[in-house]
N, C-alpha and C. Protein backbone atom coordinates (compact mmCIF):
# COMPACT_ATOMS: atom_id res chain seq x y z
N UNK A 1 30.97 -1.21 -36.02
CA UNK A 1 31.31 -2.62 -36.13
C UNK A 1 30.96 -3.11 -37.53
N UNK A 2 31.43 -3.86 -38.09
CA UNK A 2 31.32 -4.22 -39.32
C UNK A 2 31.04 -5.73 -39.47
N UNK A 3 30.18 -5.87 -40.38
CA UNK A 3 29.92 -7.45 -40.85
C UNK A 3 30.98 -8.58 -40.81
N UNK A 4 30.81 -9.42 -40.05
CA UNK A 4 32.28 -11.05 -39.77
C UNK A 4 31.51 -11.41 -40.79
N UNK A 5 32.22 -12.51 -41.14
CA UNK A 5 31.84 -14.01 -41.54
C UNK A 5 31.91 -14.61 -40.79
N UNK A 6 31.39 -15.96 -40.50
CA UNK A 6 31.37 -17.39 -39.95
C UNK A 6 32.55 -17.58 -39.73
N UNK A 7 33.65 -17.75 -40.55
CA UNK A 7 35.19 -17.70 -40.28
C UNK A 7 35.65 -16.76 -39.60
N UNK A 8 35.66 -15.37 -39.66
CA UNK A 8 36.08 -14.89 -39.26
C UNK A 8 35.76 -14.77 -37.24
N UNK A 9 34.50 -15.16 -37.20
CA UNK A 9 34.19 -15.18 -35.93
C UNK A 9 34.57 -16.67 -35.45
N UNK A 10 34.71 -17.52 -36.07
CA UNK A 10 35.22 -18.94 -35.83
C UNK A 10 36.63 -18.43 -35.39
N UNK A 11 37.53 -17.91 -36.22
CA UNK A 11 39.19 -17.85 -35.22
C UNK A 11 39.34 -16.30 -34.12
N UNK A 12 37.81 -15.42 -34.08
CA UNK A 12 37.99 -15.00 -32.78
C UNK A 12 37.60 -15.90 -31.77
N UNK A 13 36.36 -16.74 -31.65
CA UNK A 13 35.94 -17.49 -30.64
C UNK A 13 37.21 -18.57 -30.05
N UNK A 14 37.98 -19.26 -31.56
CA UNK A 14 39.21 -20.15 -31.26
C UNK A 14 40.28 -19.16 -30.15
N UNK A 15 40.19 -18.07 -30.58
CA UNK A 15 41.57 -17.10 -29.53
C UNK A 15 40.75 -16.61 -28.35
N UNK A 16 39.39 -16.49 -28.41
CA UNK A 16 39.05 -16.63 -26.82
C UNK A 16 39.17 -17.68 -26.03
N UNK A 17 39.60 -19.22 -26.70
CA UNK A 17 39.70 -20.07 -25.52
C UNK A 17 38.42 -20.46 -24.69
N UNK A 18 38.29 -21.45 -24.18
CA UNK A 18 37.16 -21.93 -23.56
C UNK A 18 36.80 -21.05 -22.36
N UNK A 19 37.74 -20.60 -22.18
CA UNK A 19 37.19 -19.78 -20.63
C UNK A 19 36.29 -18.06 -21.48
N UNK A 20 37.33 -17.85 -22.21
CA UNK A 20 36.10 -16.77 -22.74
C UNK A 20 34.96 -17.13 -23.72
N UNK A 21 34.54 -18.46 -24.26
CA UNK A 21 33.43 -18.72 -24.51
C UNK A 21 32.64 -19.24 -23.64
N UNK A 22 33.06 -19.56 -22.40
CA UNK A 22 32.05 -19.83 -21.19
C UNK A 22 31.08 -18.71 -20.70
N UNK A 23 31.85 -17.56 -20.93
CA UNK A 23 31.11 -16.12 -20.34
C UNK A 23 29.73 -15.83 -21.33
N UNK A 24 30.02 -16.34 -22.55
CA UNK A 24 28.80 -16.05 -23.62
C UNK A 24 27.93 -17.03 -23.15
N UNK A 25 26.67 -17.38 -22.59
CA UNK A 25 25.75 -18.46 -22.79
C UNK A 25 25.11 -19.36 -24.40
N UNK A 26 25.06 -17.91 -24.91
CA UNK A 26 24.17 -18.38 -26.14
C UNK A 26 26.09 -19.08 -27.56
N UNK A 27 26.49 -18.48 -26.93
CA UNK A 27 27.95 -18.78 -27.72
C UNK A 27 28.48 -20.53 -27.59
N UNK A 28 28.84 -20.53 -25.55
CA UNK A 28 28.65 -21.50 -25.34
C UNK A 28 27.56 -23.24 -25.56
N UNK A 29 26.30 -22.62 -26.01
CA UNK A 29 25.29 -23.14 -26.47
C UNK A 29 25.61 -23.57 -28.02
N UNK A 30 26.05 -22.88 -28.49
CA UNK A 30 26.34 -23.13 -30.25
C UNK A 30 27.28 -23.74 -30.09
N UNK A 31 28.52 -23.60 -29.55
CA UNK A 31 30.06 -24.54 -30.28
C UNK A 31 29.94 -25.88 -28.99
N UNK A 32 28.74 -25.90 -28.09
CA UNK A 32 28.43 -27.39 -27.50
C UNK A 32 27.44 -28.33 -28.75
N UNK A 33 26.87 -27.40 -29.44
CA UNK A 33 26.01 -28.37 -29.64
C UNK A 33 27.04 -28.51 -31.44
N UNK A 34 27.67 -27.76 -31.67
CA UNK A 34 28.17 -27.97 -32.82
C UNK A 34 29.53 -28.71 -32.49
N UNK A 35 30.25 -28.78 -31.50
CA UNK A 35 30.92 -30.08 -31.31
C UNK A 35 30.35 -31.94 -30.85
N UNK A 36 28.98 -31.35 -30.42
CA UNK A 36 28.42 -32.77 -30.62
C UNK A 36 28.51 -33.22 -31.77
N UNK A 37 27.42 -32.61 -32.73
CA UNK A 37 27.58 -32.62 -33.61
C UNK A 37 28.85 -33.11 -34.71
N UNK A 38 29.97 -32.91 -34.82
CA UNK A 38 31.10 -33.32 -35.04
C UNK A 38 32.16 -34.32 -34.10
N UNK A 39 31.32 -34.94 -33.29
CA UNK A 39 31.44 -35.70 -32.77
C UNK A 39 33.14 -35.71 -31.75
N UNK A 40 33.27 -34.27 -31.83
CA UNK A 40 34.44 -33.54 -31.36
C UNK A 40 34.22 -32.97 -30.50
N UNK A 41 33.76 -33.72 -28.85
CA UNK A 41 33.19 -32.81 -27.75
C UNK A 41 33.80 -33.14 -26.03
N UNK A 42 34.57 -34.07 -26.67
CA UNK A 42 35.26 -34.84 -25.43
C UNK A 42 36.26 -33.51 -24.57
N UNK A 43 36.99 -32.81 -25.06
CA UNK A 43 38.06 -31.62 -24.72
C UNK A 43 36.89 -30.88 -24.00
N UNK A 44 36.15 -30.33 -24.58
CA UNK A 44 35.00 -29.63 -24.40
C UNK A 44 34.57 -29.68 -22.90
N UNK A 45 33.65 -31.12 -23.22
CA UNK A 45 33.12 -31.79 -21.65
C UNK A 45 34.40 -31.41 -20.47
N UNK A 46 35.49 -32.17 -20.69
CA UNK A 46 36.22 -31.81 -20.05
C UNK A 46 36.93 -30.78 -19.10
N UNK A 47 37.27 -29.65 -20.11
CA UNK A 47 36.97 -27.93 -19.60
C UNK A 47 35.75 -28.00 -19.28
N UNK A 48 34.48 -28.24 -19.35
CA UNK A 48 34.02 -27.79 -18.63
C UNK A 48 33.16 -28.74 -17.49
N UNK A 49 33.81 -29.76 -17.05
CA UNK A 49 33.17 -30.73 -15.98
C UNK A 49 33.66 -29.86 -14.82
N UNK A 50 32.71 -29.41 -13.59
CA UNK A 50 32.55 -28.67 -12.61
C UNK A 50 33.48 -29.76 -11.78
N UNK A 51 33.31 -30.92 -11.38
CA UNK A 51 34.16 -31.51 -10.43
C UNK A 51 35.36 -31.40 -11.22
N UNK A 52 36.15 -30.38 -10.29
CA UNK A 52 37.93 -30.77 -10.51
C UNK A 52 38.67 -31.70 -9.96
N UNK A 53 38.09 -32.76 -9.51
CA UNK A 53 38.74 -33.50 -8.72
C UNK A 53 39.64 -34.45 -9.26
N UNK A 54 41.09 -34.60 -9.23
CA UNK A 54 42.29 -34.96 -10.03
C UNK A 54 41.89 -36.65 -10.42
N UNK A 55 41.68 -37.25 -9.38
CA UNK A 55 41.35 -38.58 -9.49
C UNK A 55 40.15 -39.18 -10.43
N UNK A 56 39.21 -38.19 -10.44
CA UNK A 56 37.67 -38.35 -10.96
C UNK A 56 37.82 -37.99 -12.57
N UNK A 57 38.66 -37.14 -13.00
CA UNK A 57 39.05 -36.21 -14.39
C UNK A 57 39.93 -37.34 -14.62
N UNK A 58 40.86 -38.13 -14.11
CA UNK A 58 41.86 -39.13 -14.68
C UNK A 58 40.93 -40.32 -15.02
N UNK A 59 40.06 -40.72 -13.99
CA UNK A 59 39.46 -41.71 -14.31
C UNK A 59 38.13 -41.56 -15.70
N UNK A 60 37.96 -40.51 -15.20
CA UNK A 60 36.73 -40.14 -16.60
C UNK A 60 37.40 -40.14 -17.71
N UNK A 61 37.93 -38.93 -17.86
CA UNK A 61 38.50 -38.18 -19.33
C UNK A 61 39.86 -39.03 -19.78
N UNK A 62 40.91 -39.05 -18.75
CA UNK A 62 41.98 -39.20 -19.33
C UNK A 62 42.90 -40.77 -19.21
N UNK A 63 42.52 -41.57 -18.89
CA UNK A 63 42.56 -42.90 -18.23
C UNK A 63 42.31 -43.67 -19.78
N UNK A 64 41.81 -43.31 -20.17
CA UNK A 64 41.37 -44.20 -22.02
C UNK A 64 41.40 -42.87 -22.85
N UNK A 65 41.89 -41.74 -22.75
CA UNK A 65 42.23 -41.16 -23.36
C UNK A 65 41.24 -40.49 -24.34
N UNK A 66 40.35 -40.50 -23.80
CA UNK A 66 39.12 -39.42 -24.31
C UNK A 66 39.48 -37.89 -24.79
N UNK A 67 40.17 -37.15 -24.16
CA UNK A 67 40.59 -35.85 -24.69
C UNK A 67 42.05 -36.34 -24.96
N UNK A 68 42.78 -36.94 -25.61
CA UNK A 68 43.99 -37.28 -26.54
C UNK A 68 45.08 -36.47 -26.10
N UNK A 69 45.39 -36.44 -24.81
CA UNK A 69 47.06 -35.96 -24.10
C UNK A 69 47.65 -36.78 -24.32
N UNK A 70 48.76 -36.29 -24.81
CA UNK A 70 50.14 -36.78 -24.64
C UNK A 70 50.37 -37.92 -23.91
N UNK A 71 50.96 -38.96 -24.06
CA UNK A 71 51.32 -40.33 -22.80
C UNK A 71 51.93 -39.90 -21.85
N UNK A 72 52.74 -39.25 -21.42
CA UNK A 72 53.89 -38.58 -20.90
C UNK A 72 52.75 -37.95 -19.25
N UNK A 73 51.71 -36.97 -20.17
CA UNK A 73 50.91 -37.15 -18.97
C UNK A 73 49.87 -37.79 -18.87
N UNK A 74 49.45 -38.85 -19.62
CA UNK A 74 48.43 -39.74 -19.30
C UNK A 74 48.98 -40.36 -17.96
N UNK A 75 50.82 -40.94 -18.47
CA UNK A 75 50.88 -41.88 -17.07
C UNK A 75 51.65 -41.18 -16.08
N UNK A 76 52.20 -39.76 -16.01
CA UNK A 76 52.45 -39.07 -14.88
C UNK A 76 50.87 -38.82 -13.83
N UNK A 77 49.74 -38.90 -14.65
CA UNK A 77 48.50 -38.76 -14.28
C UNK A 77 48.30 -40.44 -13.16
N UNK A 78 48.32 -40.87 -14.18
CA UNK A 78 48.00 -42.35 -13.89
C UNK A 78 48.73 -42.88 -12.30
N UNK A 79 49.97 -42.66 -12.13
CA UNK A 79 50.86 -42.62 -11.05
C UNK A 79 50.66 -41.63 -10.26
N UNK A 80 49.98 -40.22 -10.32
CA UNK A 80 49.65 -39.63 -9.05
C UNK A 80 48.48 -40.07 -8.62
N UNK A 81 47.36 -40.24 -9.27
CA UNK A 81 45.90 -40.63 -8.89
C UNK A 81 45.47 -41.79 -8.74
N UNK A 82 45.88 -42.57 -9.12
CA UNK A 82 45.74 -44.34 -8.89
C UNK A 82 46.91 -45.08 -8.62
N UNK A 83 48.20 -44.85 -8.92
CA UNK A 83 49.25 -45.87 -8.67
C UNK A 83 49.29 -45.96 -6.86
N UNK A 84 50.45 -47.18 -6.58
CA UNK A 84 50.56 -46.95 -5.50
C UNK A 84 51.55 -46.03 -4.40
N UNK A 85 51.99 -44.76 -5.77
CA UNK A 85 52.76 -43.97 -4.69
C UNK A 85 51.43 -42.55 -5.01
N UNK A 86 50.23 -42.72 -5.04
CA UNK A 86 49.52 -41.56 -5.30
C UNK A 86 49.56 -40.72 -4.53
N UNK A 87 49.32 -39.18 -5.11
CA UNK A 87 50.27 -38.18 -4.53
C UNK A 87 48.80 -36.98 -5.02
N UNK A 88 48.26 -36.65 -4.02
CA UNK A 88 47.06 -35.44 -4.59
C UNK A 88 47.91 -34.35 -4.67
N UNK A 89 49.02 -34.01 -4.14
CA UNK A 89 49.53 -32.74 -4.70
C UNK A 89 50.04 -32.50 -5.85
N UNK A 90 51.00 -33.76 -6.68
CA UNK A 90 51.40 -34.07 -7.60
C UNK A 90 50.30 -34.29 -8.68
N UNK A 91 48.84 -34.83 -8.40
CA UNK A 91 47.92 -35.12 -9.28
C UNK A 91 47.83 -33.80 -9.23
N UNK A 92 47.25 -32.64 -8.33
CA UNK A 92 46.55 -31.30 -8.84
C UNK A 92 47.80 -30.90 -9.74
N UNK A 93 49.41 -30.90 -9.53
CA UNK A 93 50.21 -30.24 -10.57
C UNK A 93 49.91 -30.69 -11.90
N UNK A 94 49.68 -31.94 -12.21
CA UNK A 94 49.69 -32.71 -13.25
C UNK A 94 48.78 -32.26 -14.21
N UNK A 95 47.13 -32.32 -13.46
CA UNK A 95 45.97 -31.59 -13.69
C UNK A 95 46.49 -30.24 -14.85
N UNK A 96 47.01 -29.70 -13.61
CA UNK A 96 47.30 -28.07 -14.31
C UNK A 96 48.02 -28.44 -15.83
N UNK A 97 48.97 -29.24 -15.85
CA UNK A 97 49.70 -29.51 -16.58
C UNK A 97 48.83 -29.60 -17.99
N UNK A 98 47.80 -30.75 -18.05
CA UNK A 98 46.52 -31.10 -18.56
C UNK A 98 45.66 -30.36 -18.94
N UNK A 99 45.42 -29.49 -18.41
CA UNK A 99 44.81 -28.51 -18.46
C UNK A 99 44.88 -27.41 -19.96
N UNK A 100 46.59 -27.15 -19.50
CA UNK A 100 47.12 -26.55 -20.38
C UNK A 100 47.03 -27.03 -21.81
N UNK A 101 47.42 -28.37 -21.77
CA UNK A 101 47.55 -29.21 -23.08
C UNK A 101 46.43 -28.96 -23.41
N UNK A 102 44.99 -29.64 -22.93
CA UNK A 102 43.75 -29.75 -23.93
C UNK A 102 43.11 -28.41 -24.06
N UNK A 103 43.55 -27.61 -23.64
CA UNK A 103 43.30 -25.72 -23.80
C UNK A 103 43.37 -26.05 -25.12
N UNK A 104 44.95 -26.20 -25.25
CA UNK A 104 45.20 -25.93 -26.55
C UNK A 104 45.07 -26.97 -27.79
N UNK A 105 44.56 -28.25 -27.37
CA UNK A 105 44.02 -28.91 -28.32
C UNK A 105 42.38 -28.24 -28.22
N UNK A 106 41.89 -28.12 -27.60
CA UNK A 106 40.74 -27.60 -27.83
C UNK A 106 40.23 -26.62 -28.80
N UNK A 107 41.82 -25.41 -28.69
CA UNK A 107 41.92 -24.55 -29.17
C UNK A 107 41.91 -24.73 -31.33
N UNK A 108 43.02 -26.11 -30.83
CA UNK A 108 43.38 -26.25 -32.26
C UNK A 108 41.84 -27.12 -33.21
N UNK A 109 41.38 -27.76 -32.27
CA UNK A 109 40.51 -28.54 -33.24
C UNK A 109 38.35 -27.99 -33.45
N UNK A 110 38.48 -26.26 -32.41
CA UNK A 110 37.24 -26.01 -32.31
C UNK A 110 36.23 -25.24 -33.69
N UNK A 111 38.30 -24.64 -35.18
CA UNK A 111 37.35 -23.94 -35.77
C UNK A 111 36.62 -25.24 -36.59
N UNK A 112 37.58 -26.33 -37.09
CA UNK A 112 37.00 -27.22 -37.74
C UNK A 112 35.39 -27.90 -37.22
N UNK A 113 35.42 -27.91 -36.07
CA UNK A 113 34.06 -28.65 -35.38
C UNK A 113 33.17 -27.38 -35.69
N UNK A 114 32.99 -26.11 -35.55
CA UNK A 114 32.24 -24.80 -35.71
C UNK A 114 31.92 -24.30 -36.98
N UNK A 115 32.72 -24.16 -37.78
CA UNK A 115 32.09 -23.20 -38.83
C UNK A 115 31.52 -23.74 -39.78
N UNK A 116 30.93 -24.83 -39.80
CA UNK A 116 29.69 -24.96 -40.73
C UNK A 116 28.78 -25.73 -40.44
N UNK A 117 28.81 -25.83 -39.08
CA UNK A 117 27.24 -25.83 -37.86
C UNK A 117 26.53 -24.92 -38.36
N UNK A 118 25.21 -25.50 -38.26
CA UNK A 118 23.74 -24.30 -38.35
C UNK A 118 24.09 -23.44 -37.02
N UNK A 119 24.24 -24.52 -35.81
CA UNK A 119 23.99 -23.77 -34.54
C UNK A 119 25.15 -22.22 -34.21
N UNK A 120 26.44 -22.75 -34.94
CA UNK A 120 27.01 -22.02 -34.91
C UNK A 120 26.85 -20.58 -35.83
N UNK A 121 26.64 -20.73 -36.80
CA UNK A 121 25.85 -19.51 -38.25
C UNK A 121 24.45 -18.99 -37.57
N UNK A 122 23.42 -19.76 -36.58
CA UNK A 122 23.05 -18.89 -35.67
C UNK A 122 23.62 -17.93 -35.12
N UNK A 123 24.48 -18.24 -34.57
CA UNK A 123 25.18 -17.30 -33.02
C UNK A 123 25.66 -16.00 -33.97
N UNK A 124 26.37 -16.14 -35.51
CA UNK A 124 26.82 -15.91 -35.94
C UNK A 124 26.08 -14.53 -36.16
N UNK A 125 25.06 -15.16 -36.93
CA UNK A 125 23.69 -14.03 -37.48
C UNK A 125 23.26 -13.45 -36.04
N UNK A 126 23.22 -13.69 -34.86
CA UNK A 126 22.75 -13.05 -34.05
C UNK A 126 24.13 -11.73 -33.67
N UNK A 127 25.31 -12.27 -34.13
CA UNK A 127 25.85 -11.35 -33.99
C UNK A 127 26.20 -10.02 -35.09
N UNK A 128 25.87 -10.70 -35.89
CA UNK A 128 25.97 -9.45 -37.12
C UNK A 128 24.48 -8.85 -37.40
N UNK A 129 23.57 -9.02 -36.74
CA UNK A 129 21.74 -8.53 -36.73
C UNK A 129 22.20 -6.93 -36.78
N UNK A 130 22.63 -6.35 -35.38
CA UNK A 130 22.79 -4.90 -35.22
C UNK A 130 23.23 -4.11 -36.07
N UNK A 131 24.45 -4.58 -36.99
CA UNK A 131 25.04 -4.03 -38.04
C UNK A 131 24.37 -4.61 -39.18
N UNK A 132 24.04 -5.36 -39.43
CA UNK A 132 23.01 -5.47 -40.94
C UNK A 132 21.64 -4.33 -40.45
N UNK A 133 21.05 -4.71 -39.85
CA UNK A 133 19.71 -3.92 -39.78
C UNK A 133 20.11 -2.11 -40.02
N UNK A 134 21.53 -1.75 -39.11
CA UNK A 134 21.95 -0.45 -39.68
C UNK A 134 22.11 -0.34 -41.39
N UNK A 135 22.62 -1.14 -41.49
CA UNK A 135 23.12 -0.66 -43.26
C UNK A 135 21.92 -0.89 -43.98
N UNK A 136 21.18 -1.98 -43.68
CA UNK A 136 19.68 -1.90 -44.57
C UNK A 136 19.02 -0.66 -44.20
N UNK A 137 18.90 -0.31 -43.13
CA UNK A 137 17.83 0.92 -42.92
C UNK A 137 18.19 1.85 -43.63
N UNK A 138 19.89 2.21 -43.63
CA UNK A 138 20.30 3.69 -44.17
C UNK A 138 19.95 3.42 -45.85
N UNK A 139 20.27 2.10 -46.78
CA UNK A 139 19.98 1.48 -47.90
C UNK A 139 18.40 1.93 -48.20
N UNK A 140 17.30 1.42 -46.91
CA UNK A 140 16.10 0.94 -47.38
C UNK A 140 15.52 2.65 -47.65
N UNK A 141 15.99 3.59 -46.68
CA UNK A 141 15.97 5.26 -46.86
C UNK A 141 15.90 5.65 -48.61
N UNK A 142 17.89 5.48 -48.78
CA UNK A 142 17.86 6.08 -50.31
C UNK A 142 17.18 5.36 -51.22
N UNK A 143 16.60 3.50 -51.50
CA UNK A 143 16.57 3.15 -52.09
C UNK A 143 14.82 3.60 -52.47
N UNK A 144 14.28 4.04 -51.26
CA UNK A 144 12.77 4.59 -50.78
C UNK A 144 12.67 5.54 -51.82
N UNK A 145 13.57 6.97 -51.85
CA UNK A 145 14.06 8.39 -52.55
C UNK A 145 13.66 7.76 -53.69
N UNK A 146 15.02 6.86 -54.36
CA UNK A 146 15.53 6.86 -55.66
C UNK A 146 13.51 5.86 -56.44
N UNK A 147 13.22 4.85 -55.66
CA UNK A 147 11.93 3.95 -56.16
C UNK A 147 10.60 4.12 -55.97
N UNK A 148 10.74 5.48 -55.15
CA UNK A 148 9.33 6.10 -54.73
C UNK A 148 8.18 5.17 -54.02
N UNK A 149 9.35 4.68 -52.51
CA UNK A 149 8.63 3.58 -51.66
C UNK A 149 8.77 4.69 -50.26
N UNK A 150 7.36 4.40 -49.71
CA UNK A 150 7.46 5.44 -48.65
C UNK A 150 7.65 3.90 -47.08
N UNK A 151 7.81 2.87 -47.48
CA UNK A 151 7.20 1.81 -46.09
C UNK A 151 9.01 1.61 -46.28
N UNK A 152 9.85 2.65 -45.72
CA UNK A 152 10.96 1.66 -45.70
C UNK A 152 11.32 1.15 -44.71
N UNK A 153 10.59 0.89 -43.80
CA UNK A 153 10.50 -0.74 -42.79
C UNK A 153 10.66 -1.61 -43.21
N UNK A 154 9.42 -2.02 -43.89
CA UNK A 154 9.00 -2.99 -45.05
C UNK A 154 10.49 -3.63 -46.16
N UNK A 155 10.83 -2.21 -46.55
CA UNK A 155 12.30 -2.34 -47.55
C UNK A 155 13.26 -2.71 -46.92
N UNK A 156 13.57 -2.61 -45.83
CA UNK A 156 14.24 -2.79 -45.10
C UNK A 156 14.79 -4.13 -44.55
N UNK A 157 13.94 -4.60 -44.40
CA UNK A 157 13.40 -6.10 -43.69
C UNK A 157 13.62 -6.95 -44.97
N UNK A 158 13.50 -6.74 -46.50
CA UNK A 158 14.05 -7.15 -47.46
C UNK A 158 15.13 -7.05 -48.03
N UNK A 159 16.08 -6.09 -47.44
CA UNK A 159 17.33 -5.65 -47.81
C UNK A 159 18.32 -6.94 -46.67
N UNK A 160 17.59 -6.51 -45.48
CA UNK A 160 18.29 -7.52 -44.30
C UNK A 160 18.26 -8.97 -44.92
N UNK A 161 17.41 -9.64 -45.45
CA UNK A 161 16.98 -10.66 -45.92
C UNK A 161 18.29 -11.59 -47.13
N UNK A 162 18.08 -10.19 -47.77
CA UNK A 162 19.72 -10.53 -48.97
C UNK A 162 20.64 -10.10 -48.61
N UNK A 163 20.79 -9.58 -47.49
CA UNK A 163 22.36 -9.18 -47.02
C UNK A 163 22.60 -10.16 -46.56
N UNK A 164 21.83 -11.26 -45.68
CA UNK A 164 22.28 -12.40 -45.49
C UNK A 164 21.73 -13.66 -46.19
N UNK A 165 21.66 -13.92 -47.14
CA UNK A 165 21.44 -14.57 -48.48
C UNK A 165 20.24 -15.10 -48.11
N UNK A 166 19.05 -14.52 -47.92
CA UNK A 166 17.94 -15.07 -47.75
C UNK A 166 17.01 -14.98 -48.61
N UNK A 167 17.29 -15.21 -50.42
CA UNK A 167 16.58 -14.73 -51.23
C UNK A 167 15.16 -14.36 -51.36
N UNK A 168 15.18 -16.12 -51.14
CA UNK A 168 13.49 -16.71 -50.99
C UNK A 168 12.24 -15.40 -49.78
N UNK A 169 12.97 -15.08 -48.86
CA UNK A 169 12.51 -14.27 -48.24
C UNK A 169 12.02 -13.09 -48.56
N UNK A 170 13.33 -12.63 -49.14
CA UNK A 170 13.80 -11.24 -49.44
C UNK A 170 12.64 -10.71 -50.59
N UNK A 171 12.37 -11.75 -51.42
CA UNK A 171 11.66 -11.70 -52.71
C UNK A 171 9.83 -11.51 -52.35
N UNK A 172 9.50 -12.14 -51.41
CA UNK A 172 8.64 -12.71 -50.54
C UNK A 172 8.37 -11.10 -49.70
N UNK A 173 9.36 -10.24 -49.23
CA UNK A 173 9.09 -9.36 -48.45
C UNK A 173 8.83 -8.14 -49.21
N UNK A 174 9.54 -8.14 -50.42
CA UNK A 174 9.48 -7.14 -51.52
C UNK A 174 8.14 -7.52 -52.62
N UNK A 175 7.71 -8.82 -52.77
CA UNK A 175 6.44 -8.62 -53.41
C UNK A 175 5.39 -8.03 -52.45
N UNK A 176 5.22 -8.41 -50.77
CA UNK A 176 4.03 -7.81 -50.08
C UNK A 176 4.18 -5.99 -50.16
N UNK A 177 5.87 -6.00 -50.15
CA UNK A 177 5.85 -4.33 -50.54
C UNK A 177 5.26 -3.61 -51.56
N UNK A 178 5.61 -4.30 -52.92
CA UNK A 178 5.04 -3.76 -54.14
C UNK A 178 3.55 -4.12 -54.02
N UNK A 179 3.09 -4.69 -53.69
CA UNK A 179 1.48 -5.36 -53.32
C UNK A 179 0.81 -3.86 -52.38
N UNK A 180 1.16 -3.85 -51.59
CA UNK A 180 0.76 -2.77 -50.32
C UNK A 180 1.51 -1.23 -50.61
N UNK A 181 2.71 -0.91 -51.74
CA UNK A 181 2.63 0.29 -51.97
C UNK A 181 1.98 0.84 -53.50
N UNK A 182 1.54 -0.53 -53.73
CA UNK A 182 0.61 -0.60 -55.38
C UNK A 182 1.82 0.27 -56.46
N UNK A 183 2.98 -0.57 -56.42
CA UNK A 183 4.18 -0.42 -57.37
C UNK A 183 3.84 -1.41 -58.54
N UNK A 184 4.37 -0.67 -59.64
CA UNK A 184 3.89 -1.60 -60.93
C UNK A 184 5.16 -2.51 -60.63
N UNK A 185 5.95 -2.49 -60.53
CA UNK A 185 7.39 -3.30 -60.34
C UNK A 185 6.75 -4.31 -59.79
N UNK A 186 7.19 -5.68 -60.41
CA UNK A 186 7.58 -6.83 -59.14
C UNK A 186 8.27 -7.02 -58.62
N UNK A 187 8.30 -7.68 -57.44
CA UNK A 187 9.69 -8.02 -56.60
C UNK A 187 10.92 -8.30 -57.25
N UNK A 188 10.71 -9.06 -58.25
CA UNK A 188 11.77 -9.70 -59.07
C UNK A 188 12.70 -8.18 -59.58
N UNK A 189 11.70 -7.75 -60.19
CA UNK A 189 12.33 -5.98 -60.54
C UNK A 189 12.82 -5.25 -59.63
N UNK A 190 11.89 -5.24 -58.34
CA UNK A 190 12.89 -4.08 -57.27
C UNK A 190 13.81 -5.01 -56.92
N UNK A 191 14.09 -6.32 -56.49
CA UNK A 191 15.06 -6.81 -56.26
C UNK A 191 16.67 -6.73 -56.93
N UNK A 192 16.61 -6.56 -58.39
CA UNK A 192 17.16 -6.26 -59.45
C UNK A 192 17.68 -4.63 -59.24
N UNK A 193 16.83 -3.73 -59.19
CA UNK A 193 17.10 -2.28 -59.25
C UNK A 193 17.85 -2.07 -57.46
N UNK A 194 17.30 -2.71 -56.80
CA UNK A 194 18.28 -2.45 -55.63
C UNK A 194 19.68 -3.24 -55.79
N UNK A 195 20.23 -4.44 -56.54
CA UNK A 195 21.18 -4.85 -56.22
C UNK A 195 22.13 -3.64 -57.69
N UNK A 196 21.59 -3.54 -58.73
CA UNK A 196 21.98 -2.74 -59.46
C UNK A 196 22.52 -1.00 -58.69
N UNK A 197 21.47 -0.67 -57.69
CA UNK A 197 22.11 0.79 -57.42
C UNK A 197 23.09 0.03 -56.15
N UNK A 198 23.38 -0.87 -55.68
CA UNK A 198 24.20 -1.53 -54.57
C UNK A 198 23.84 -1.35 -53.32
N UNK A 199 22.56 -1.76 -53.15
CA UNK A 199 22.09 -1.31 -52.18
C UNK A 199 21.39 -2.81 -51.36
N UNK A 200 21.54 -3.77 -52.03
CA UNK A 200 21.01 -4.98 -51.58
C UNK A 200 21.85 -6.00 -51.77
């Protein structure tokens, strides 16, 4: 598996659709709190309010137009669930109908609300951890060989650090290294000699 970006996992999560970001908890957790956040959460709530009940979803969500359907079925809605020829079979079709639509507004407006959330660049980093920590380790190995560092844990954990732009860290993890493998180098230097052999 190879390193996403934020974008790039922003228009897989958009083509999973709400029903396959429901299955993730910690996923679902990020693009809720990063559509609060963007104040873009109404579609959201919606998909996911547990009562389906046609009358209760018209009167909540779609009645003032909170998730932004079409008129067409605001008042085909409006006339099965409240008018006076109301029709629960016609409201559940309608529903479905609804359904469909804010799928796909949901769909269209979730990468903008997501990709430059913290909460979301969490989920993000939790998903690229497994594959960074591989490429630093195999990195923190040769870079061990080539700088005559035997703790490449230690190197390691500083390589992970700037693979995901965590300088301040990275610098921070590589001075306790040179400190504890009594390297004349400072951090500033191995930091330098690892991005020079391309290894950081």
């Amino acid at each position: 598996m190879a390193i996403k970006t934020v974008a790039q996992y922003a228009n897989e999560v958009k083509n999973m659709g709400f029903d396959g970001i429901k299955k993730d908890n910690e996923l679902f957790n990020a693009v809720s709190k990063a559509l609060e956040k963007a104040k873009n959460k109404d579609q959201f709530l919606y998909l996911n309010d547990k009562k389906r009940d046609p009358e209760y979803l018209y009167l909540k969500y779609i009645k003032d137009n909170d998730i932004n359907v079409s008129g067409d079925l605001r008042n085909r809605a409006a006339e099965a669930c409240t008018g006076p020829k109301a029709d629960k079979k016609e409201a559940t079709k309608v529903l479905k109908d609804i359904d469909v639509e804010v799928n796909g507004l949901f769909k269209l407006n979730l990468v903008q609300g997501i990709i430059k959330d913290p909460s979301f660049q969490a989920w993000v980093d939790l998903q690229n951890a497994p594959e960074i920590k591989k490429i630093a380790d195999g990195n923190a190995k040769a870079a061990g060989k080539k700088l005559g560092i035997s703790d490449t844990a230690s190197l390691s954990k500083a390589i992970q650090a700037m693979m995901k732009g965590e300088k301040a860290d990275a610098l921070k993890a590589l001075d306790a290294l040179a400190k504890s493998e009594k390297l004349k180098e400072k951090a500033a230097e191995l930091l330098k000699a690892l991005e020079a052999a391309g290894l950081a």
